[in-house]
N, C-alpha and C. Protein backbone atom coordinates (compact mmCIF):
# COMPACT_ATOMS: atom_id res chain seq x y z
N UNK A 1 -2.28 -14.33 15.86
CA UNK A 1 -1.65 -14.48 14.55
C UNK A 1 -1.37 -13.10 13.96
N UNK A 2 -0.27 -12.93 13.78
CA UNK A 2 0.18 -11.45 13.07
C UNK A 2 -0.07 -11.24 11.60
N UNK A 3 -0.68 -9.99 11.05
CA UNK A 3 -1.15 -9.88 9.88
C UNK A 3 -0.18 -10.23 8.77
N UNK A 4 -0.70 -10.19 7.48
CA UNK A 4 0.39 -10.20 6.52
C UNK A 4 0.60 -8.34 6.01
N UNK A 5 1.47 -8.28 5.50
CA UNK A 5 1.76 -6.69 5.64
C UNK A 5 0.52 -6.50 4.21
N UNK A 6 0.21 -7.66 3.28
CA UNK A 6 -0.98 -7.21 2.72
C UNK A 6 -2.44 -7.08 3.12
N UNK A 7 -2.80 -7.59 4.17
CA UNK A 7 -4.15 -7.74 4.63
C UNK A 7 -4.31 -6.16 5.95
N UNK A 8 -2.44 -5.83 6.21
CA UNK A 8 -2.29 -4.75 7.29
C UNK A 8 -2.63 -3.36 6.06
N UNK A 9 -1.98 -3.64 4.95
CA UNK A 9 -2.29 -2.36 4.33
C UNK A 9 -3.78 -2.20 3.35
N UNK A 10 -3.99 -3.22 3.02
CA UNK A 10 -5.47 -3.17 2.78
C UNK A 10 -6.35 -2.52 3.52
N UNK A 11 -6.50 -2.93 4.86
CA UNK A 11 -6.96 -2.58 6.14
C UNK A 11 -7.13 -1.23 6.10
N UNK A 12 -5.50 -0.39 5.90
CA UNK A 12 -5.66 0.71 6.11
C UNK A 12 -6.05 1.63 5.08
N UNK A 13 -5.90 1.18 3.89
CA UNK A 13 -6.69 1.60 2.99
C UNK A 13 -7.87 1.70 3.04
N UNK A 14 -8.85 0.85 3.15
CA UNK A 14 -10.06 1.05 3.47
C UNK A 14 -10.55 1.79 4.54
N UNK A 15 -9.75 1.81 5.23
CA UNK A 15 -10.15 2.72 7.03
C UNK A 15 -9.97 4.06 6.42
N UNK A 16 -8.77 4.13 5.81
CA UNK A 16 -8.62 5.73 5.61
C UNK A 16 -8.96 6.33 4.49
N UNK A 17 -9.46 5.56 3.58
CA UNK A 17 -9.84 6.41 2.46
C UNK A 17 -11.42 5.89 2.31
N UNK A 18 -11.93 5.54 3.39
CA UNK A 18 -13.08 5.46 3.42
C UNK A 18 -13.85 4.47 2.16
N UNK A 19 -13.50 3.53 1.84
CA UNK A 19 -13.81 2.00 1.20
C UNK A 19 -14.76 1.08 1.92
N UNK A 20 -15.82 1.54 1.67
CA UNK A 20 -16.54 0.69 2.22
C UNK A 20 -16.07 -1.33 1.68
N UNK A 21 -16.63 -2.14 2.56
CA UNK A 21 -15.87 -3.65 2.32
C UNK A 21 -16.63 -5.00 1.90
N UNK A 22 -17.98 -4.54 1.25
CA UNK A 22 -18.73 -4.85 -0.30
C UNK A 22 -18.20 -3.85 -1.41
N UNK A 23 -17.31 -2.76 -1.51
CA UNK A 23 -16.79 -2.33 -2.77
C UNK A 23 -16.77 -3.44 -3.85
N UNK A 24 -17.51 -3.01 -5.15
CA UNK A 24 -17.09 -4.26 -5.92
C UNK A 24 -16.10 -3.81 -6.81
N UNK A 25 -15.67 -2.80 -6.84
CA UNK A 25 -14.55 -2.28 -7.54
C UNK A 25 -13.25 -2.44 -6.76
N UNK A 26 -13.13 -2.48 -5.40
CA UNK A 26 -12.06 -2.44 -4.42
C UNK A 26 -11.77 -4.09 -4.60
N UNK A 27 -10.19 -3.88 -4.85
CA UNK A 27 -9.79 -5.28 -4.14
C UNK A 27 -7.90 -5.21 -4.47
N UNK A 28 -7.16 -6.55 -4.23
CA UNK A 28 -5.72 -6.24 -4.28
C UNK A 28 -5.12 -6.04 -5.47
N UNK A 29 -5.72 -6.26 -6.62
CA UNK A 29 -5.23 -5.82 -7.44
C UNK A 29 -5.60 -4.44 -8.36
N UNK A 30 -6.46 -4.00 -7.82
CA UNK A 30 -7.11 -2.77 -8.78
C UNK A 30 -6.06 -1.75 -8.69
N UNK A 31 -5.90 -0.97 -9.49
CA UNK A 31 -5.20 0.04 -9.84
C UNK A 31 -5.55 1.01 -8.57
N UNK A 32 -4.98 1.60 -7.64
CA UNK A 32 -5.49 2.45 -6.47
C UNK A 32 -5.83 3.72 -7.29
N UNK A 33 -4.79 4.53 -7.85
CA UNK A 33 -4.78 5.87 -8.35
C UNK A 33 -5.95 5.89 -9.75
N UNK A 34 -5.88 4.71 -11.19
CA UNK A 34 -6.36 4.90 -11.98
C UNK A 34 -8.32 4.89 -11.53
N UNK A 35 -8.39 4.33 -10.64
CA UNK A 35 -10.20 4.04 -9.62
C UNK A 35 -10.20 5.07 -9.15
N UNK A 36 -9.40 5.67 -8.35
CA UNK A 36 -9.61 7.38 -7.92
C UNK A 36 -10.06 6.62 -6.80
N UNK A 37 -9.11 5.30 -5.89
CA UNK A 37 -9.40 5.22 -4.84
C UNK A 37 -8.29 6.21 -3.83
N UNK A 38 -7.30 6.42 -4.43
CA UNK A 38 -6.07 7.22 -3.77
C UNK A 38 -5.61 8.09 -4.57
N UNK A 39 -5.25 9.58 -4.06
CA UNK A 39 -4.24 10.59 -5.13
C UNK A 39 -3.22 10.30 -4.64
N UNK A 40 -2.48 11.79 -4.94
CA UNK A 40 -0.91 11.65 -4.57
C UNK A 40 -0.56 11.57 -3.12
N UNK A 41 -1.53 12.89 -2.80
CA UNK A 41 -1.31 12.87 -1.50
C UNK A 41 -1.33 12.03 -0.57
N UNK A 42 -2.06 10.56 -0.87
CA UNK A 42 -3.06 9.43 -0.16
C UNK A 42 -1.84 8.40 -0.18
N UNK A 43 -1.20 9.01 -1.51
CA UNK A 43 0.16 7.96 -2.06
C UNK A 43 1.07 8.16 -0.67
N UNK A 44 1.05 9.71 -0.40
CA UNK A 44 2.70 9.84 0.59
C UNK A 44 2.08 9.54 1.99
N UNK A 45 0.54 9.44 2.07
CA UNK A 45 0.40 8.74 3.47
C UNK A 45 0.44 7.45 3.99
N UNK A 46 0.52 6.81 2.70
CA UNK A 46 0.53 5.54 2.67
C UNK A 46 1.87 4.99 2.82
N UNK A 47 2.40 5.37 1.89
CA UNK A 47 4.47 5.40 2.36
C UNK A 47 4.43 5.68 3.78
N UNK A 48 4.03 6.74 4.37
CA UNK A 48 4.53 6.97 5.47
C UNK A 48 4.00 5.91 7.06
N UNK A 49 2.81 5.39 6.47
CA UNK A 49 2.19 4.84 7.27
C UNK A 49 2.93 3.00 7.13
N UNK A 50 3.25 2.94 6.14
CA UNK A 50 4.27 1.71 5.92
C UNK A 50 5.33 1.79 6.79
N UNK A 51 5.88 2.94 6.47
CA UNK A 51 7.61 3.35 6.83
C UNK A 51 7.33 2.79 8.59
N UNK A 52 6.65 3.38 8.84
CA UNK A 52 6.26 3.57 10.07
C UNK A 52 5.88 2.50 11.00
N UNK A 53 4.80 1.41 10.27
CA UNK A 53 4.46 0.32 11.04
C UNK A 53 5.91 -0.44 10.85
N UNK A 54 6.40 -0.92 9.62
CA UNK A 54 7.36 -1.94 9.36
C UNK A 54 8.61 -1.40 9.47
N UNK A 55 8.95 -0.62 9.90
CA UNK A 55 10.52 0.80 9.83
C UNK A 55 11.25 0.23 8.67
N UNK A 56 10.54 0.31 8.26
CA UNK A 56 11.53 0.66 6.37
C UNK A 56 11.83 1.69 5.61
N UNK A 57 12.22 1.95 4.90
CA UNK A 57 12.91 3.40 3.73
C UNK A 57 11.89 3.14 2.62
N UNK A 58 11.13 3.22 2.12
CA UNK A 58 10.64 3.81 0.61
C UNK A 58 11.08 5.14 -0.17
N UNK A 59 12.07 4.66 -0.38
CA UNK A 59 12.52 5.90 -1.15
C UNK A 59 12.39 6.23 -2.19
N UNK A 60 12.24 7.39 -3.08
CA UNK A 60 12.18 7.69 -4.50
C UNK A 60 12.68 6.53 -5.32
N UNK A 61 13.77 6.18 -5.47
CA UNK A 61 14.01 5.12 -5.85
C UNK A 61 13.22 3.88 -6.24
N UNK A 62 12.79 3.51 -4.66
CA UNK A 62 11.70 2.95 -4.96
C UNK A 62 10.70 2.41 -5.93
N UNK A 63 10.34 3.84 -5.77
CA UNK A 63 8.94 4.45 -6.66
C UNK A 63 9.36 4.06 -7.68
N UNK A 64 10.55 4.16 -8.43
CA UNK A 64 10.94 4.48 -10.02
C UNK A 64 10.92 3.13 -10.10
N UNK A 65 12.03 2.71 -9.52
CA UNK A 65 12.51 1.08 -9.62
C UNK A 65 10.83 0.23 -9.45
N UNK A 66 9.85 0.05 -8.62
CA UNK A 66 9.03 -0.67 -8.84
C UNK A 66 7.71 0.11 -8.77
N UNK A 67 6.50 -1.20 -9.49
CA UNK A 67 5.39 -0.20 -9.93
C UNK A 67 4.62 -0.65 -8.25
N UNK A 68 4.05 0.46 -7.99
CA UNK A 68 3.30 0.37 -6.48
C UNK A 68 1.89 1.40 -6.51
N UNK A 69 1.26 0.52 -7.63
CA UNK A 69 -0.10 1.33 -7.66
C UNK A 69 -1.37 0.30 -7.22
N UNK A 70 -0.87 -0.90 -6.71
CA UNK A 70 -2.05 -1.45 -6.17
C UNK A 70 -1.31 -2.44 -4.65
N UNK A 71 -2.57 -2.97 -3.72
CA UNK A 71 -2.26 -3.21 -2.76
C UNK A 71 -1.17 -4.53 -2.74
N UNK A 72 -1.49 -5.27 -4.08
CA UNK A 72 -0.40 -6.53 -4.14
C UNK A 72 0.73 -5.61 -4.53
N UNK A 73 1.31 -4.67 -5.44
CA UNK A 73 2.19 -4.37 -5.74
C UNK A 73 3.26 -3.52 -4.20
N UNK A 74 2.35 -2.63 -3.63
CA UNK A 74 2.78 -1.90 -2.50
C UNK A 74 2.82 -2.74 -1.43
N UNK A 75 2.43 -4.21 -1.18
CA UNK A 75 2.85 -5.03 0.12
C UNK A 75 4.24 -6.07 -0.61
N UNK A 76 4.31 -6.19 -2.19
CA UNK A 76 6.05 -6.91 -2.72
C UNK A 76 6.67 -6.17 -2.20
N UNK A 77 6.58 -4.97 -2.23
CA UNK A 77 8.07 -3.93 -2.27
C UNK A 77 7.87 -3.85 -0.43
N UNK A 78 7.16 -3.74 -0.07
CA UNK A 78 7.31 -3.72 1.51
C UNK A 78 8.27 -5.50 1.86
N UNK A 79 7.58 -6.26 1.77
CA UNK A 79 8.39 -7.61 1.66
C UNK A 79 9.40 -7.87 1.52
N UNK A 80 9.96 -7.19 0.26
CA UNK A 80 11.02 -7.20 -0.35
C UNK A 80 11.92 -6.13 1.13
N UNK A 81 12.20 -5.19 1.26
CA UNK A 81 12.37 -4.18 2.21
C UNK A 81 12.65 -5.38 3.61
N UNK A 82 11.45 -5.97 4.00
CA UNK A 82 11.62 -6.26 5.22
C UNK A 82 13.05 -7.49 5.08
N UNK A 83 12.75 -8.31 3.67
CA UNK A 83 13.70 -9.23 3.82
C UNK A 83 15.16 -8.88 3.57
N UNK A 84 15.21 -7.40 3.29
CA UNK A 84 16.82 -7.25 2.74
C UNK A 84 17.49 -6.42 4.23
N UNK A 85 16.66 -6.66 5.38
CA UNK A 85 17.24 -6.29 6.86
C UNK A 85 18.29 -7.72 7.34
C-alpha cells in the first residue's frame, strides 16, 4: 500500500529533525516553525525533499499563495501540485 504524501512527510519530519513519536507536542497540525520543530533552513529541506520524492515545483509563489507551516497544510499544497499534472 503506498503512503499518503501526509503520513510520507510526517515520516520525514520526524526522521530528520529528530521527533521522537510519543512527542506530545508533535502532530499534523501543530505549527512546525512557531514549536521550534523546524527553521528556515529545515523549511528549504523539506521543499526540496518533496520536490524530489513527488517531482513537483514549490515555488515562491507557492509559499505566498498558501500557508505551509504544518504537516496538514504542506501535504494540501503537495496534493494540490500532484493533481494539476
Amino acid at each position: 500500500m503506498e503512503q499518503s504524501v501526509k503520513d510520507t512527510l510526517r515520516a520525514y519530519i520526524m526522521e530528520h529533525f529528530d521527533i521522537p513519536a510519543d512527542d506530545p507536542d508533535f502532530g499534523d497540525d501543530v505549527h512546525l516553525f512557531d514549536y521550534g520543530f523546524v527553521d528556515s533552513l529545515g523549511a528549504t529541506e523539506i521543499i526540496m525533499f518533496l520536490e524530489d520524492t513527488y517531482h513537483v515545483e514549490i515555488g515562491q509563489k507557492d509559499i505566498i499563495l498558501y500557508p505551509m507551516n504544518t504537516v496538514n497544510e504542506i501535504a494540501e499544497v503537495v496534493e494540490r501540485k500532484l493533481a494539476e499534472r
